[in-house]
N, C-alpha and C. Protein backbone atom coordinates (compact mmCIF):
# COMPACT_ATOMS: atom_id res chain seq x y z
N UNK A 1 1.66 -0.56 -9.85
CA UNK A 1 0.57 -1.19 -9.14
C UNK A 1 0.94 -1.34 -7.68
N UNK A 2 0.17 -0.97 -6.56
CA UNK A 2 0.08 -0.90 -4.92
C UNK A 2 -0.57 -2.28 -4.70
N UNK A 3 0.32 -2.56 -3.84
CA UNK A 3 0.22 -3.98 -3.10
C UNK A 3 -1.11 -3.52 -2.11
N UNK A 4 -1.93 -3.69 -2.54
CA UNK A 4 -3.00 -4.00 -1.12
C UNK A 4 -3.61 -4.77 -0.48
N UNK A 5 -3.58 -4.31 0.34
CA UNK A 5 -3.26 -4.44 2.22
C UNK A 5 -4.67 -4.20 2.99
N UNK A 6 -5.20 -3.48 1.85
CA UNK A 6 -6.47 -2.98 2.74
C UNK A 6 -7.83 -4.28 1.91
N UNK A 7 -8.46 -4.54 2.43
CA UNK A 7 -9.61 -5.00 1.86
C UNK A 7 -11.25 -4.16 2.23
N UNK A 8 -11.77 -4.50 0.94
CA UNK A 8 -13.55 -3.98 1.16
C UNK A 8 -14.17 -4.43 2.41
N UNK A 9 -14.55 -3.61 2.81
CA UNK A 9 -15.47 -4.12 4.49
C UNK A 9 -14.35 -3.82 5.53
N UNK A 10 -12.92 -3.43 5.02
CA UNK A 10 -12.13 -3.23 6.25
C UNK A 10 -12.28 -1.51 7.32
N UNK A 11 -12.28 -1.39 8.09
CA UNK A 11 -12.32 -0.52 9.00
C UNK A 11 -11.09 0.42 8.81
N UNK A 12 -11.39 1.12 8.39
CA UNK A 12 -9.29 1.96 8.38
C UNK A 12 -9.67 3.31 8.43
N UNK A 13 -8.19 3.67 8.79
CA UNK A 13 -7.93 5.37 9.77
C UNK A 13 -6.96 5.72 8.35
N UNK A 14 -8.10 6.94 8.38
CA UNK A 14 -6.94 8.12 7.61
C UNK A 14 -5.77 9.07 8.41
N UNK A 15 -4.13 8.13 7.47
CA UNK A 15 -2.98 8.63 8.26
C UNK A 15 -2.44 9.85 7.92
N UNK A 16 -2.93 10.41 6.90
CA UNK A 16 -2.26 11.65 6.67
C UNK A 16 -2.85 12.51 5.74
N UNK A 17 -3.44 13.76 5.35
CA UNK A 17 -3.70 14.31 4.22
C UNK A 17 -4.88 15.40 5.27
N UNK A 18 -5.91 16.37 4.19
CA UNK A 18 -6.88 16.91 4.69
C UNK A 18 -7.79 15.97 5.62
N UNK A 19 -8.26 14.73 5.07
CA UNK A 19 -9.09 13.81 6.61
C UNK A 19 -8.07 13.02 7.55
N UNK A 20 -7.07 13.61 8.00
CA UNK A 20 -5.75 12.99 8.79
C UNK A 20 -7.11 12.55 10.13
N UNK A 21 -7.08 11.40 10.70
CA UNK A 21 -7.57 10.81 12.13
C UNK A 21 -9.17 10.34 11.86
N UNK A 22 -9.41 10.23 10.62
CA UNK A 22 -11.18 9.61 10.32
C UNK A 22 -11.11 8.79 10.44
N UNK A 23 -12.01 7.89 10.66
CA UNK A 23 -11.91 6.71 10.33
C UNK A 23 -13.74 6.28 9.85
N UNK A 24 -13.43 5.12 8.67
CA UNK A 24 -14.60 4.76 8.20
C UNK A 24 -14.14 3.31 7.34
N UNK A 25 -15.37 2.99 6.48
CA UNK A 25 -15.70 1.17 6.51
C UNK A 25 -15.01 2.00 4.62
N UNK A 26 -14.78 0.65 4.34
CA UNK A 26 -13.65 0.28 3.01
C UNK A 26 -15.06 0.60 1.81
N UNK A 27 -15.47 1.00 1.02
CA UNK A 27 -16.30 1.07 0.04
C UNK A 27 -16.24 0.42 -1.23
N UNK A 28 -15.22 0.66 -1.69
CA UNK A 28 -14.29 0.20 -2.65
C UNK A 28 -12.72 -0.01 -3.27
N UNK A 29 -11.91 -0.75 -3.33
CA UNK A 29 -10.40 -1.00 -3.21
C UNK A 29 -9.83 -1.03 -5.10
N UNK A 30 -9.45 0.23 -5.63
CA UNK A 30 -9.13 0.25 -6.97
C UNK A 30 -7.58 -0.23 -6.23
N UNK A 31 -6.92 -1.52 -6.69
CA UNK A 31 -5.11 -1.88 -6.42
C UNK A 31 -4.21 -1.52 -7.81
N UNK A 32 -5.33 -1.18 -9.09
CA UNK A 32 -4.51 -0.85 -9.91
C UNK A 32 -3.91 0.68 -9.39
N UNK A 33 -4.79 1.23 -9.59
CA UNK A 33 -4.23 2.91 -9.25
C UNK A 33 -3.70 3.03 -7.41
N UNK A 34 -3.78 2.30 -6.60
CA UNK A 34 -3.60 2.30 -5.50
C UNK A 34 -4.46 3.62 -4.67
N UNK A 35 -6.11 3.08 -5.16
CA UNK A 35 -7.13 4.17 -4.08
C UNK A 35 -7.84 3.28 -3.30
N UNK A 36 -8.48 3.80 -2.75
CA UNK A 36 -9.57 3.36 -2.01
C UNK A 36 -10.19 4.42 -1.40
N UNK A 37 -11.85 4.23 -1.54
CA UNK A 37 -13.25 4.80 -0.98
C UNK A 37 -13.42 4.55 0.13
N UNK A 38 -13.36 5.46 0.81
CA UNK A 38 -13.89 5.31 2.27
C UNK A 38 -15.13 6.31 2.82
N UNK A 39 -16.06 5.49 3.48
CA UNK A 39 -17.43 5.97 3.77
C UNK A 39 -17.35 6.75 4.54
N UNK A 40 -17.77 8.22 4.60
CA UNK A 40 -17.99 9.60 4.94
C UNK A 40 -16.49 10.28 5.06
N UNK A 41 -15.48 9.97 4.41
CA UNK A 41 -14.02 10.34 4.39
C UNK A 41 -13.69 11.00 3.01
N UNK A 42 -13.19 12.03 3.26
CA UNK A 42 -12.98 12.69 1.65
C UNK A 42 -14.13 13.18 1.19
N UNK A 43 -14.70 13.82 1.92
CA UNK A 43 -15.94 14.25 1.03
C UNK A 43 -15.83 15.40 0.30
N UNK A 44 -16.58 15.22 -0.84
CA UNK A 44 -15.98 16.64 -1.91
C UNK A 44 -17.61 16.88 -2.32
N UNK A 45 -17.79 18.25 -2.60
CA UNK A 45 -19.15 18.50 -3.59
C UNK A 45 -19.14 19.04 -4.73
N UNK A 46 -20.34 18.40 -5.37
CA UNK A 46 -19.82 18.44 -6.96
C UNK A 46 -21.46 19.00 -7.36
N UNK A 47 -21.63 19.88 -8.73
CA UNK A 47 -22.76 20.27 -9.42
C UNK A 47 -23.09 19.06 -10.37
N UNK A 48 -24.43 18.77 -10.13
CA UNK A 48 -25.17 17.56 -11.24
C UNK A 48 -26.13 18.47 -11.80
N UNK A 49 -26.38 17.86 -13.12
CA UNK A 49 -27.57 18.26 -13.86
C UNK A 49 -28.47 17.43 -13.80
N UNK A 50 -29.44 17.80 -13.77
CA UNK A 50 -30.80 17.16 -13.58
C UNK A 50 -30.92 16.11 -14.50
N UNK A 51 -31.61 15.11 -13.97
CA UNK A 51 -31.03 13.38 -15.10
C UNK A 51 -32.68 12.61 -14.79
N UNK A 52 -33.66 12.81 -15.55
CA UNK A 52 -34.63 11.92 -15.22
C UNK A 52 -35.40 12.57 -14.48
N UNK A 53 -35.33 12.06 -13.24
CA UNK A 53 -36.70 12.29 -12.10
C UNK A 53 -35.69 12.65 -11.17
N UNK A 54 -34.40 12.75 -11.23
CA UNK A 54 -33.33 13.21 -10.36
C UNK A 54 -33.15 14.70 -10.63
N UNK A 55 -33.64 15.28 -9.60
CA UNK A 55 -33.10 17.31 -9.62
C UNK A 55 -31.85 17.15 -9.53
N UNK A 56 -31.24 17.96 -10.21
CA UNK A 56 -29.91 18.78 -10.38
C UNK A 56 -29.38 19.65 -9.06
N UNK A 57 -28.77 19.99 -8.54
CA UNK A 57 -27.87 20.50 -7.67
C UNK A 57 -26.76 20.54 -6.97
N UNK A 58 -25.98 20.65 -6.32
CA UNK A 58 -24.98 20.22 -5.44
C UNK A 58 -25.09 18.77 -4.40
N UNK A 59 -24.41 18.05 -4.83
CA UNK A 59 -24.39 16.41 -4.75
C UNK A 59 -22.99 16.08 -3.80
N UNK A 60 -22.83 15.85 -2.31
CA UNK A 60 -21.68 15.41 -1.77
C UNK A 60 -21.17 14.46 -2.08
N UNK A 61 -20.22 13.85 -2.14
CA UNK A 61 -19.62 12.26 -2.30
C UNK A 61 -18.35 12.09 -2.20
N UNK A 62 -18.06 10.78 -1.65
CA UNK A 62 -16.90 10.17 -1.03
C UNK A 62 -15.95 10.68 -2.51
N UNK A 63 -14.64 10.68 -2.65
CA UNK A 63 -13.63 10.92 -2.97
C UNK A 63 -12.22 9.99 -2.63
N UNK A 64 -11.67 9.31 -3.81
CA UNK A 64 -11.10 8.12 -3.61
C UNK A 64 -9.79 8.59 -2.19
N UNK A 65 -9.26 8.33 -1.54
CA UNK A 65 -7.37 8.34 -0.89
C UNK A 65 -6.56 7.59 -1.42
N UNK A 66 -5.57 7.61 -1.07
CA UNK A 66 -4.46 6.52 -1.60
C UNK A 66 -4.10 5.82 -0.71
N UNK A 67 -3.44 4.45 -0.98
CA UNK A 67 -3.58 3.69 -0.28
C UNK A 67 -2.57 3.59 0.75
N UNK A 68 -1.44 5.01 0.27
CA UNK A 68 -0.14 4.81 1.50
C UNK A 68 -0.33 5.54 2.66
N UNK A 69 -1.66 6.11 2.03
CA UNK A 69 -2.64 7.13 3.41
C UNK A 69 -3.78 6.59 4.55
N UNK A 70 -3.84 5.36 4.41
CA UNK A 70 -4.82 4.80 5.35
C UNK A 70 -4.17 3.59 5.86
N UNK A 71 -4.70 3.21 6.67
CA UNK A 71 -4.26 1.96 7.43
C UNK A 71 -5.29 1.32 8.40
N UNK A 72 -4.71 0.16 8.85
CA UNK A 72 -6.06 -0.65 9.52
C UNK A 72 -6.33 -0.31 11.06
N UNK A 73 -7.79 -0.39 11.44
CA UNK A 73 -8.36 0.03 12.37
C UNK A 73 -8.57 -0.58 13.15
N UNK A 74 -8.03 -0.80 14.45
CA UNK A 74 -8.00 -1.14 15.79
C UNK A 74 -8.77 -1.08 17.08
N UNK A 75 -10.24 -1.25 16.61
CA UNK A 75 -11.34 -0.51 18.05
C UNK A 75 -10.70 -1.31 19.13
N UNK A 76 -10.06 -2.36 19.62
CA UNK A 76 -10.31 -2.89 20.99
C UNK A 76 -8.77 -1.80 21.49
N UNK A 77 -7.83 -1.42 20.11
CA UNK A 77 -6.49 -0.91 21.32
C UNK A 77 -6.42 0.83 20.88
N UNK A 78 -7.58 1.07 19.91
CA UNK A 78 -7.04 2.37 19.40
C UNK A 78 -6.61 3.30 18.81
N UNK A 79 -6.05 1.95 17.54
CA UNK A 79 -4.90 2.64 16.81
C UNK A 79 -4.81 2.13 15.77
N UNK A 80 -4.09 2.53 14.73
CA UNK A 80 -3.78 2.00 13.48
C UNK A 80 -2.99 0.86 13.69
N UNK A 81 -3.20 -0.40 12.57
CA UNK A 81 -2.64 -1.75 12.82
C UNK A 81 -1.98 -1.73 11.37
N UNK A 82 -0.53 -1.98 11.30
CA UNK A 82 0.11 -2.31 9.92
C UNK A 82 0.26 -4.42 10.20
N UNK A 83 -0.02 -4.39 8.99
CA UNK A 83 -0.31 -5.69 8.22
C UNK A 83 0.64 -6.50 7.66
N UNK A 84 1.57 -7.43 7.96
CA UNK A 84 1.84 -8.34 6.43
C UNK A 84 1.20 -9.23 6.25
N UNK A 85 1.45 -10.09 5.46
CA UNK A 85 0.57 -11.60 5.07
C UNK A 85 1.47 -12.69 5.31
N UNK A 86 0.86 -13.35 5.91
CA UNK A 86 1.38 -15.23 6.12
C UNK A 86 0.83 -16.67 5.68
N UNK A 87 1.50 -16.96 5.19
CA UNK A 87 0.52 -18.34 5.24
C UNK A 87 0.42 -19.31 6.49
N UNK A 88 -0.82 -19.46 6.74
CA UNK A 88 -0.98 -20.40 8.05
C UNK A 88 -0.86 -21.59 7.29
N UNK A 89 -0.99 -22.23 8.55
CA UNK A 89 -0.65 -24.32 9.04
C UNK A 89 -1.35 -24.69 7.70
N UNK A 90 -2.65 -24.15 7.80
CA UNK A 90 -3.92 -24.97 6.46
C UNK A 90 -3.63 -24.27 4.97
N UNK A 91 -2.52 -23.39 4.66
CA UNK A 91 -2.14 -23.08 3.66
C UNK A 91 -3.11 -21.53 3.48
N UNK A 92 -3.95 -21.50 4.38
CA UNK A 92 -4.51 -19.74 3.62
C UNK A 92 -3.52 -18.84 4.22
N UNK A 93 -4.07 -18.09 3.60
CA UNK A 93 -3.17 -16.33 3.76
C UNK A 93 -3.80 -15.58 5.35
N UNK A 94 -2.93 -15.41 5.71
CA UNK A 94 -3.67 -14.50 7.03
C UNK A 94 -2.84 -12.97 7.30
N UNK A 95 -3.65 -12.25 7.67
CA UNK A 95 -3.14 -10.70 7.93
C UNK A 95 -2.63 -10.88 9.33
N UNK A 96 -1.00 -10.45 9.66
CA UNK A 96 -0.72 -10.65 10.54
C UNK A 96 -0.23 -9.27 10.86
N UNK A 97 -0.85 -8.77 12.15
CA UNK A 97 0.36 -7.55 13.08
C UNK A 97 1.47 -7.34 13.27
N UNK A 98 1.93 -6.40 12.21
CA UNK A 98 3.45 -6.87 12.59
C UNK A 98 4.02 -5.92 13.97
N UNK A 99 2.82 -4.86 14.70
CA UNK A 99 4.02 -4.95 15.88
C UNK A 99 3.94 -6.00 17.15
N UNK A 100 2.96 -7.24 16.56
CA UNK A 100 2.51 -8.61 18.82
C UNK A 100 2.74 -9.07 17.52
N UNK A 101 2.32 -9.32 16.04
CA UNK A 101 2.43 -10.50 15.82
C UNK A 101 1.05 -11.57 15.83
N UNK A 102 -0.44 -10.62 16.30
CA UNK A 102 -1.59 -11.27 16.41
C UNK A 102 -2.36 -11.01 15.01
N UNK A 103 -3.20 -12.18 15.02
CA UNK A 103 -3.87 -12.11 13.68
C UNK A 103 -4.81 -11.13 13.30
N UNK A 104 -5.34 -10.22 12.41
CA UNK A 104 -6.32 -9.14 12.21
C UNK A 104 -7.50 -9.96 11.38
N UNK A 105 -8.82 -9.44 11.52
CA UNK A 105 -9.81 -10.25 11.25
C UNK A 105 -9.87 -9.56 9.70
């Protein structure tokens, strides 16, 4: 089981693989298998059969990464932000930068 680091709604850059430098919003965070969905990243196409009132054809869709392949996203400096966790003064958990040391939202 992968310690994650990343959360749903988080912003993160793909660090390495076929989408190396994307970046997109968190979709879904599997921590058992250590994946995560990221929106318009990994896209693969797949054949569906027609289901209902839904036509059949070639269907794009996100495709899980792993989680030692992405990291957190930095619009004000740029760049990928690595994470540990702290507990603050009031006892919650906070994501802290570990290269300043400033808090990540």
């Amino acid at each position: 089981m992968a310690l994650a680091r990343i959360k749903k709604g988080d912003v993160v850059v793909v660090t390495s693989g076929g989408s190396k430098g994307q970046t997109g919003k968190v979709l879904r965070v599997n921590a058992r298998d250590g994946l995560v969905m990221v929106e318009k990243v990994n896209v693969v196409k797949r054949a569906v059969k027609p289901q209902g009132d839904r036509p059949g054809g070639v269907v794009e869709k996100e495709a899980p990464v792993h989680l030692s392949n992405v990291a957190l996203w930095d619009a004000s400096s740029g760049a990928a932000v690595y994470t540990k966790t702290v507990v603050g003064a009031d006892g919650a958990r906070v994501r802290v930068n570990i290269a300043d040391g400033s808090t990540v939202a």
